[in-house]
C-alpha atoms as a PDB file:
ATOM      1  CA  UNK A   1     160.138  23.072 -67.246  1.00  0.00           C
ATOM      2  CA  UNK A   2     159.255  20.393 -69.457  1.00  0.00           C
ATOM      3  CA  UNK A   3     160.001  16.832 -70.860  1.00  0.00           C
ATOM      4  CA  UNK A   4     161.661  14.455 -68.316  1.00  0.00           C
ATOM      5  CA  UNK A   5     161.916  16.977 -65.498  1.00  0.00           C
ATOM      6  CA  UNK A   6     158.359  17.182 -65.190  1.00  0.00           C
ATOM      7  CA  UNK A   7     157.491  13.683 -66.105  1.00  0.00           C
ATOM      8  CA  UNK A   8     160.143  12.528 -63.331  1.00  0.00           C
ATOM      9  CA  UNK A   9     158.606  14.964 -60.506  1.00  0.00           C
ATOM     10  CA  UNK A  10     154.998  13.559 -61.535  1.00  0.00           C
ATOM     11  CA  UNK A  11     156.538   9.625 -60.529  1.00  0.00           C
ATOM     12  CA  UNK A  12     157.637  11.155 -57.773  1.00  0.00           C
ATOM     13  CA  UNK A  13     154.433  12.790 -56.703  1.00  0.00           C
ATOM     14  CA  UNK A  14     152.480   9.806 -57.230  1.00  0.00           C
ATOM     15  CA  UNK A  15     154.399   7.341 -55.011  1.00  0.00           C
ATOM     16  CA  UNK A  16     155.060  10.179 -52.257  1.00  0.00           C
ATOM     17  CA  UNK A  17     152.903  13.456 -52.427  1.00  0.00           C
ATOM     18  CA  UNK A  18     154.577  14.779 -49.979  1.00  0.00           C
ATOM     19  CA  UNK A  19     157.854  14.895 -51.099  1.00  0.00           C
ATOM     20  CA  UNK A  20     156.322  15.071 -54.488  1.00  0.00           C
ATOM     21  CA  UNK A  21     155.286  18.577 -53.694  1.00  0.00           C
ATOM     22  CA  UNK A  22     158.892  19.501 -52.074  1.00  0.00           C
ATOM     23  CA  UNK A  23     160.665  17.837 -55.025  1.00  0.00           C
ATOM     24  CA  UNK A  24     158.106  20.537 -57.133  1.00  0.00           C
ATOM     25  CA  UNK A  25     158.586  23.807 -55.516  1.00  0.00           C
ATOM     26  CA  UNK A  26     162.531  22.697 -55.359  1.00  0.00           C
ATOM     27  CA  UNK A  27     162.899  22.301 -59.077  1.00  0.00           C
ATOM     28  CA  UNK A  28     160.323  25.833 -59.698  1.00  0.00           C
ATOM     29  CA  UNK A  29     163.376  27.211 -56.883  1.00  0.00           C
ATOM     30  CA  UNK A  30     166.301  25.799 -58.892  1.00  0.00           C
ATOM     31  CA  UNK A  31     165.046  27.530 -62.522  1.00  0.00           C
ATOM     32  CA  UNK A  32     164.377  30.595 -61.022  1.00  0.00           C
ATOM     33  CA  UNK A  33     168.041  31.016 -59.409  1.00  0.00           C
ATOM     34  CA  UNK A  34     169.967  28.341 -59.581  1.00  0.00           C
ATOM     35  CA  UNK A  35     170.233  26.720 -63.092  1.00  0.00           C
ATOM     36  CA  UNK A  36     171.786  29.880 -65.020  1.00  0.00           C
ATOM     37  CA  UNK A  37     174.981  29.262 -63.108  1.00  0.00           C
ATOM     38  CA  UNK A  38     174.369  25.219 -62.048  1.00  0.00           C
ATOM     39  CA  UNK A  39     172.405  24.637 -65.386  1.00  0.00           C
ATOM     40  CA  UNK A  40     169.536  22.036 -65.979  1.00  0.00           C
ATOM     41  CA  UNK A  41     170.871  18.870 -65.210  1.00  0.00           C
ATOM     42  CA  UNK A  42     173.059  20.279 -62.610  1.00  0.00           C
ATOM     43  CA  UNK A  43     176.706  19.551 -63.918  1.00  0.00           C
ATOM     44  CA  UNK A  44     177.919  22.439 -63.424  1.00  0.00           C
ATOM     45  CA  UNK A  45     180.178  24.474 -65.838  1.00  0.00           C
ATOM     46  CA  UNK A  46     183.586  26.037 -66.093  1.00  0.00           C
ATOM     47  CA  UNK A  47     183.268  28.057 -62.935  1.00  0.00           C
ATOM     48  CA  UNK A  48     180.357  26.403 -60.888  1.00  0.00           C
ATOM     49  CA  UNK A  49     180.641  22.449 -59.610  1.00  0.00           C
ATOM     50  CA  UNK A  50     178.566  19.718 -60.556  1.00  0.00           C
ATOM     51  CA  UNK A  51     175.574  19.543 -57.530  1.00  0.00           C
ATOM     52  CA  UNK A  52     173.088  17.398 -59.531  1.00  0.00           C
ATOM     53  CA  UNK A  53     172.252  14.361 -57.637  1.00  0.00           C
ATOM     54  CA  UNK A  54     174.286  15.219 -54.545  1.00  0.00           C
ATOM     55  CA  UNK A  55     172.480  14.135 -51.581  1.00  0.00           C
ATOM     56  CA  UNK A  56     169.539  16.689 -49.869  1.00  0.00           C
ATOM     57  CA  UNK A  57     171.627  16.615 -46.718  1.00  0.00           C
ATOM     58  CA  UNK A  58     174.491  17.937 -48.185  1.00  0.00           C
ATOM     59  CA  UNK A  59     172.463  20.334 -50.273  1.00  0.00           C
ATOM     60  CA  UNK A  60     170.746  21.531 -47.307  1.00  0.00           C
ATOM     61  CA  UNK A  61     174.342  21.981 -45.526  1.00  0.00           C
ATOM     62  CA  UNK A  62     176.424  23.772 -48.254  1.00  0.00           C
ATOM     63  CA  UNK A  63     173.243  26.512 -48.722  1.00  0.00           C
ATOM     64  CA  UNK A  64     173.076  27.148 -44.907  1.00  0.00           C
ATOM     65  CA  UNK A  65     176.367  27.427 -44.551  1.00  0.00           C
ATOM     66  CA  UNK A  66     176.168  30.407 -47.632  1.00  0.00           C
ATOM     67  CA  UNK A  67     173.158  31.708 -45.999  1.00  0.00           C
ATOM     68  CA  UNK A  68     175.096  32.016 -42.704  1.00  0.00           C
ATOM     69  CA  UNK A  69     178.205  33.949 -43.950  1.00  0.00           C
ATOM     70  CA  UNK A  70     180.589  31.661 -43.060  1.00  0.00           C
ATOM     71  CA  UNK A  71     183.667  31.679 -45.806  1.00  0.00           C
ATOM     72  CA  UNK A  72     183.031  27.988 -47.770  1.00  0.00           C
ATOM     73  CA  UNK A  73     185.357  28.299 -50.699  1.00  0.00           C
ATOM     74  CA  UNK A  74     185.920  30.678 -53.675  1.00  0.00           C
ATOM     75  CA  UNK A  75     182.666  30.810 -54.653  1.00  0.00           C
ATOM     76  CA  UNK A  76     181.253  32.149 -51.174  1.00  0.00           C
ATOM     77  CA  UNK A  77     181.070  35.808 -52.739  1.00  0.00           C
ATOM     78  CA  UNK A  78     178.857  34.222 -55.502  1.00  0.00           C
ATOM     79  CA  UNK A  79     176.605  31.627 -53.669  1.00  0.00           C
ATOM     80  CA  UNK A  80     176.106  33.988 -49.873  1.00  0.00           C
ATOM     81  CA  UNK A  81     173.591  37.014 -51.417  1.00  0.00           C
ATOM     82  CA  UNK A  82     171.440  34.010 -53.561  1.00  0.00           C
ATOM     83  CA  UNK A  83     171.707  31.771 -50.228  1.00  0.00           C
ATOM     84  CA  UNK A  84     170.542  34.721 -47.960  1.00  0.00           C
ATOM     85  CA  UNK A  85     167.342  34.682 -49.559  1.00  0.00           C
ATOM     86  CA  UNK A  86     166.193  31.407 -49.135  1.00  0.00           C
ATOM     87  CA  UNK A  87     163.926  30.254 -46.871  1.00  0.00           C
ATOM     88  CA  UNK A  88     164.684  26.738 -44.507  1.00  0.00           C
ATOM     89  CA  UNK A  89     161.695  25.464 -47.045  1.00  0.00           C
ATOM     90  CA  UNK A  90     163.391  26.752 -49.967  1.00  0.00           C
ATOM     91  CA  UNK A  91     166.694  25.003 -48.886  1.00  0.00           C
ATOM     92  CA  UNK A  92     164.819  21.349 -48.092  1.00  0.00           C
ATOM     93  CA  UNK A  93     162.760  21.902 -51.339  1.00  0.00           C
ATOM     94  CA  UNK A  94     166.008  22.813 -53.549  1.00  0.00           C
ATOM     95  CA  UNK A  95     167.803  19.552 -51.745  1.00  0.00           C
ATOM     96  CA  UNK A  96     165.152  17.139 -52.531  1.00  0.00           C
ATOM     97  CA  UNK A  97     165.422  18.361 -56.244  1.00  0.00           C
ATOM     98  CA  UNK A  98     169.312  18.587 -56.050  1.00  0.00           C
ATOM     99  CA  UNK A  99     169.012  14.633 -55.600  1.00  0.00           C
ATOM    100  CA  UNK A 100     166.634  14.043 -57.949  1.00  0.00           C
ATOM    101  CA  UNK A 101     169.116  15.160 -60.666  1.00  0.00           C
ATOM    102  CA  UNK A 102     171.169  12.063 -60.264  1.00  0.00           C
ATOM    103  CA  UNK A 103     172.108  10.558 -63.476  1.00  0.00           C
ATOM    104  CA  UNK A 104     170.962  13.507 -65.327  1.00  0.00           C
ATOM    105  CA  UNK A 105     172.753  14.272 -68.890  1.00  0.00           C
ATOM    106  CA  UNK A 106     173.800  17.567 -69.579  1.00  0.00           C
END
């Protein structure tokens, strides 16, 4: 990660460490298994929706949801085996980043 990721996540962690540091370990989250499908900024592509700067809550919902088993849409097949790995932490650290991404160009 580089370039205005990281220089957005340092703002961040200097007016709130703590959510600084969630913020961090969301966006270390998102390269490792999100982005290839979501990409950087979040937009999505031609089979995957746009999640960049949707709100945590919502983030936090949609992944549970995955993690749970419960049939979401077409892309439950996709989204359950990544979801069932995550930890509660991993899911509020990947929805503070999620938001972050607001506003974000491709």
């Amino acid at each position: 990660m580089k370039g205005p990721d990281l220089a957005k996540v340092a703002r961040i962690e200097a007016e709130d460490p703590a959510r600084g540091a969630r913020v961090r370990a969301g966006m270390e989250k998102y390269e490792s298994i999100c982005r290839l499908c979501h990409h950087r900024t979040g937009h999505g592509g031609k089979f995957t929706p746009a999640i960049g700067g949707r709100p945590a809550a919502y983030v936090e919902h949609m992944l549970k949801l995955y993690r749970s088993g419960a049939k979401v849409g077409p892309m439950t097949n996709l989204m359950a085996p990544w979801a069932k790995e995550l930890t509660d932490e991993d899911i509020r650290n990947l929805g503070a980043y999620v938001e972050t991404l607001a506003g974000t160009k491709p």
